[in-house]
Protein backbone atom coordinates (compact mmCIF):
# COMPACT_ATOMS: atom_id res chain seq x y z
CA UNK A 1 -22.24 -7.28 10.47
CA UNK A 2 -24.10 -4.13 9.97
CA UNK A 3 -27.79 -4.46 8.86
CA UNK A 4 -27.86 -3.50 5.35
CA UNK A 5 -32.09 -2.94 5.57
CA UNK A 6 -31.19 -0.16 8.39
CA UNK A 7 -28.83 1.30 6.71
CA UNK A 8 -30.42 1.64 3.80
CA UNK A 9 -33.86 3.41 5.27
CA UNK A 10 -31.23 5.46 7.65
CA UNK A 11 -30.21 6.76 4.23
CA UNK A 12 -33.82 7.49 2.60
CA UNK A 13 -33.38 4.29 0.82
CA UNK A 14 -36.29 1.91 -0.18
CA UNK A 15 -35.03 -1.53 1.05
CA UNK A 16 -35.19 -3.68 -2.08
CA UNK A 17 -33.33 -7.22 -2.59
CA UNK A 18 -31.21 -5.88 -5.11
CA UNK A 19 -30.12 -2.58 -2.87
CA UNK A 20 -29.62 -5.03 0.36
CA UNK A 21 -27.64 -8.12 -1.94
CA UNK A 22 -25.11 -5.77 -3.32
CA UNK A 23 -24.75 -3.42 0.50
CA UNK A 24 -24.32 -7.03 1.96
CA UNK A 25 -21.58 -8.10 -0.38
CA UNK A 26 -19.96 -5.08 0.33
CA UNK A 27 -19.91 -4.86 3.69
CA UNK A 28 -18.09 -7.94 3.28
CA UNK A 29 -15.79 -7.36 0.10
CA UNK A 30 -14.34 -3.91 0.22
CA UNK A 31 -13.02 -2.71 -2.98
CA UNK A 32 -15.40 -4.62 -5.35
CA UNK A 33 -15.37 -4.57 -8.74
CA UNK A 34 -19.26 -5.07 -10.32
CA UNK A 35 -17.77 -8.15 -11.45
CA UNK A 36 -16.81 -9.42 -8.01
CA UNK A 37 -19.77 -8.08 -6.85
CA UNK A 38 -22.35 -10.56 -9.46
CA UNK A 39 -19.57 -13.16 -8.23
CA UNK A 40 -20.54 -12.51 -4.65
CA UNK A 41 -24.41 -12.50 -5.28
CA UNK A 42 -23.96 -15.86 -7.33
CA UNK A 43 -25.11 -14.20 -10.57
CA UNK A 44 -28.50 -13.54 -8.99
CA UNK A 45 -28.39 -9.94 -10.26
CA UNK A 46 -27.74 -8.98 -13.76
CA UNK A 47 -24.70 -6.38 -14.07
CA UNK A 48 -27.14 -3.64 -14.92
CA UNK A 49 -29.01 -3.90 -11.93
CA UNK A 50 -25.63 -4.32 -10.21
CA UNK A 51 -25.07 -0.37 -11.45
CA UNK A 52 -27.83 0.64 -11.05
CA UNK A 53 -28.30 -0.19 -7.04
CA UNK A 54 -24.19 1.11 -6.76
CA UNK A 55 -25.58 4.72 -8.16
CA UNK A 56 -28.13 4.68 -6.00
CA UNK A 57 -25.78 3.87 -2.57
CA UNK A 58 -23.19 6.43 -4.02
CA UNK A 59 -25.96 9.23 -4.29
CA UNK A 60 -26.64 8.16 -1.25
CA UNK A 61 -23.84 8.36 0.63
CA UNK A 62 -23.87 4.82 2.07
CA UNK A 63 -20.93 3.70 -0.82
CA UNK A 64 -17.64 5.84 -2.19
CA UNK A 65 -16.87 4.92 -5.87
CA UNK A 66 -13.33 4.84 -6.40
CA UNK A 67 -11.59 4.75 -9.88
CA UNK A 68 -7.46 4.05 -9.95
CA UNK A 69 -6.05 4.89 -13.45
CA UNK A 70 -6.27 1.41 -15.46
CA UNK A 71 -8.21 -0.19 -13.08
CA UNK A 72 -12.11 -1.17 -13.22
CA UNK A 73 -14.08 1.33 -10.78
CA UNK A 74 -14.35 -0.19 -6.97
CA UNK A 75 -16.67 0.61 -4.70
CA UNK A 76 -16.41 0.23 -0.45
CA UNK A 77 -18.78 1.09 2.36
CA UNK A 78 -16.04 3.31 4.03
CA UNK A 79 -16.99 6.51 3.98
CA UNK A 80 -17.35 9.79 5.90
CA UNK A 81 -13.75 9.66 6.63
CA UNK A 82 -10.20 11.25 5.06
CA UNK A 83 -8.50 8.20 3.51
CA UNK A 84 -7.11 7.03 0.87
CA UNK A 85 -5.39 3.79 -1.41
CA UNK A 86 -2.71 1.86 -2.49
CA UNK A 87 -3.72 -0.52 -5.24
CA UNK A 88 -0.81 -3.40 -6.38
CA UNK A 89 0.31 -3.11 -9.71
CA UNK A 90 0.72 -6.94 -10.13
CA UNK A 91 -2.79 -8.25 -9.25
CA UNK A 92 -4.50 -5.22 -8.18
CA UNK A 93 -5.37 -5.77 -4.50
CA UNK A 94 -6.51 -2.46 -3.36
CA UNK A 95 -5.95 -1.85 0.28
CA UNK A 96 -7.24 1.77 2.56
CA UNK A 97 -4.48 3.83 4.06
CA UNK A 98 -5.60 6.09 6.30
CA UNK A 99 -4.69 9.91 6.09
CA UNK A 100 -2.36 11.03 8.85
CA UNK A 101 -3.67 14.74 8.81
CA UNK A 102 -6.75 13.33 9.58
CA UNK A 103 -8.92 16.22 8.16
CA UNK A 104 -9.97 16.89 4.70
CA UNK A 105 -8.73 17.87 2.48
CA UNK A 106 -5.30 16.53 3.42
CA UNK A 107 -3.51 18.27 0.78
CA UNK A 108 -4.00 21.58 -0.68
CA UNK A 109 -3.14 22.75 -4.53
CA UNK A 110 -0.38 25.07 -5.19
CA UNK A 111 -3.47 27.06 -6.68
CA UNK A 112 -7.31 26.53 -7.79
CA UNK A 113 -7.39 29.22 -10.30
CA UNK A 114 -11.79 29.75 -10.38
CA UNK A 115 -12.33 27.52 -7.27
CA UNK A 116 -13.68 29.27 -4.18
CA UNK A 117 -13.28 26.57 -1.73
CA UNK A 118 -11.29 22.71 -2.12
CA UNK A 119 -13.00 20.05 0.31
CA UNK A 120 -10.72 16.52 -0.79
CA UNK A 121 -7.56 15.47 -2.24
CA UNK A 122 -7.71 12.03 -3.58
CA UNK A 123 -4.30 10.11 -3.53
CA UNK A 124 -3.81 7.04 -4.80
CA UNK A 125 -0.13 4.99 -3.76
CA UNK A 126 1.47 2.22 -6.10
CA UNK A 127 3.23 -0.49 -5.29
CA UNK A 128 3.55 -4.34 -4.99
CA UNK A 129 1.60 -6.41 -2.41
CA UNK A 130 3.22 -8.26 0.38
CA UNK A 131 2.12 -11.43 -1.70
CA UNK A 132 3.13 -10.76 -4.93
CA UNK A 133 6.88 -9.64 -3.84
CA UNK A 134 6.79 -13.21 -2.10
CA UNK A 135 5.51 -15.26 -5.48
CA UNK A 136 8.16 -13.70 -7.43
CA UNK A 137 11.31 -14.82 -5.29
């Protein structure tokens, strides 16, 4: 496992308890919800300073924040790269595809009327998870 204190001073990052508890769970738990993410730390950390150490590894760079429509916002320790998600409409599992253009962005708009320069696409697939198809046969 990475070292979350290294990370976080490689990022101009105080390392607090807080900052390392909730970099540790996700390092471990990609796609976390702030709920899984109190789960994870055994309630140790109230949900407030759950957000509040999430903004501060998002400004950061070290976390991506990712929001699919109807869906609580998720947060994973991948980033720096072009990819993207498919999230399962039954139970919600949320899973990284990676891009096969490889660069970003990996789409471009038809047009970006007032926009001098477009540096990601977000895409988001839907579908149902290999174990939801098999619970409902």
């Amino acid at each position: 496992m990475t070292d979350p204190t290294g990370l976080l001073r490689g990022a101009g990052l105080r390392s607090t308890a807080p900052r390392r508890a909730v970099l540790e769970a996700l390092l471990s738990r990609p796609h976390s919800t702030v709920t899984d993410l109190s789960q994870a730390v055994g309630g140790q950390l109230s949900n407030q300073t759950i957000y509040n150490a999430l903004d501060d590894l998002a400004n950061s760079g070290l976390v991506r924040r990712i929001e699919p429509a109807g869906s609580a916002t998720r947060y994973e320790t991948r980033v720096g790269d072009n990819h993207h998600h498919v999230v399962c409409r039954s139970c919600g599992t949320v899973a990284d595809v990676d891009c096969h253009t490889g660069e970003a962005p990996c789409l471009h708009p038809a047009s970006a009327p007032g926009f001098a320069h477009i540096d990601e696409a977000e895409l988001t697939w839907w579908g149902i998870c290999t174990a939801c198809a098999n619970s409902s046969n």
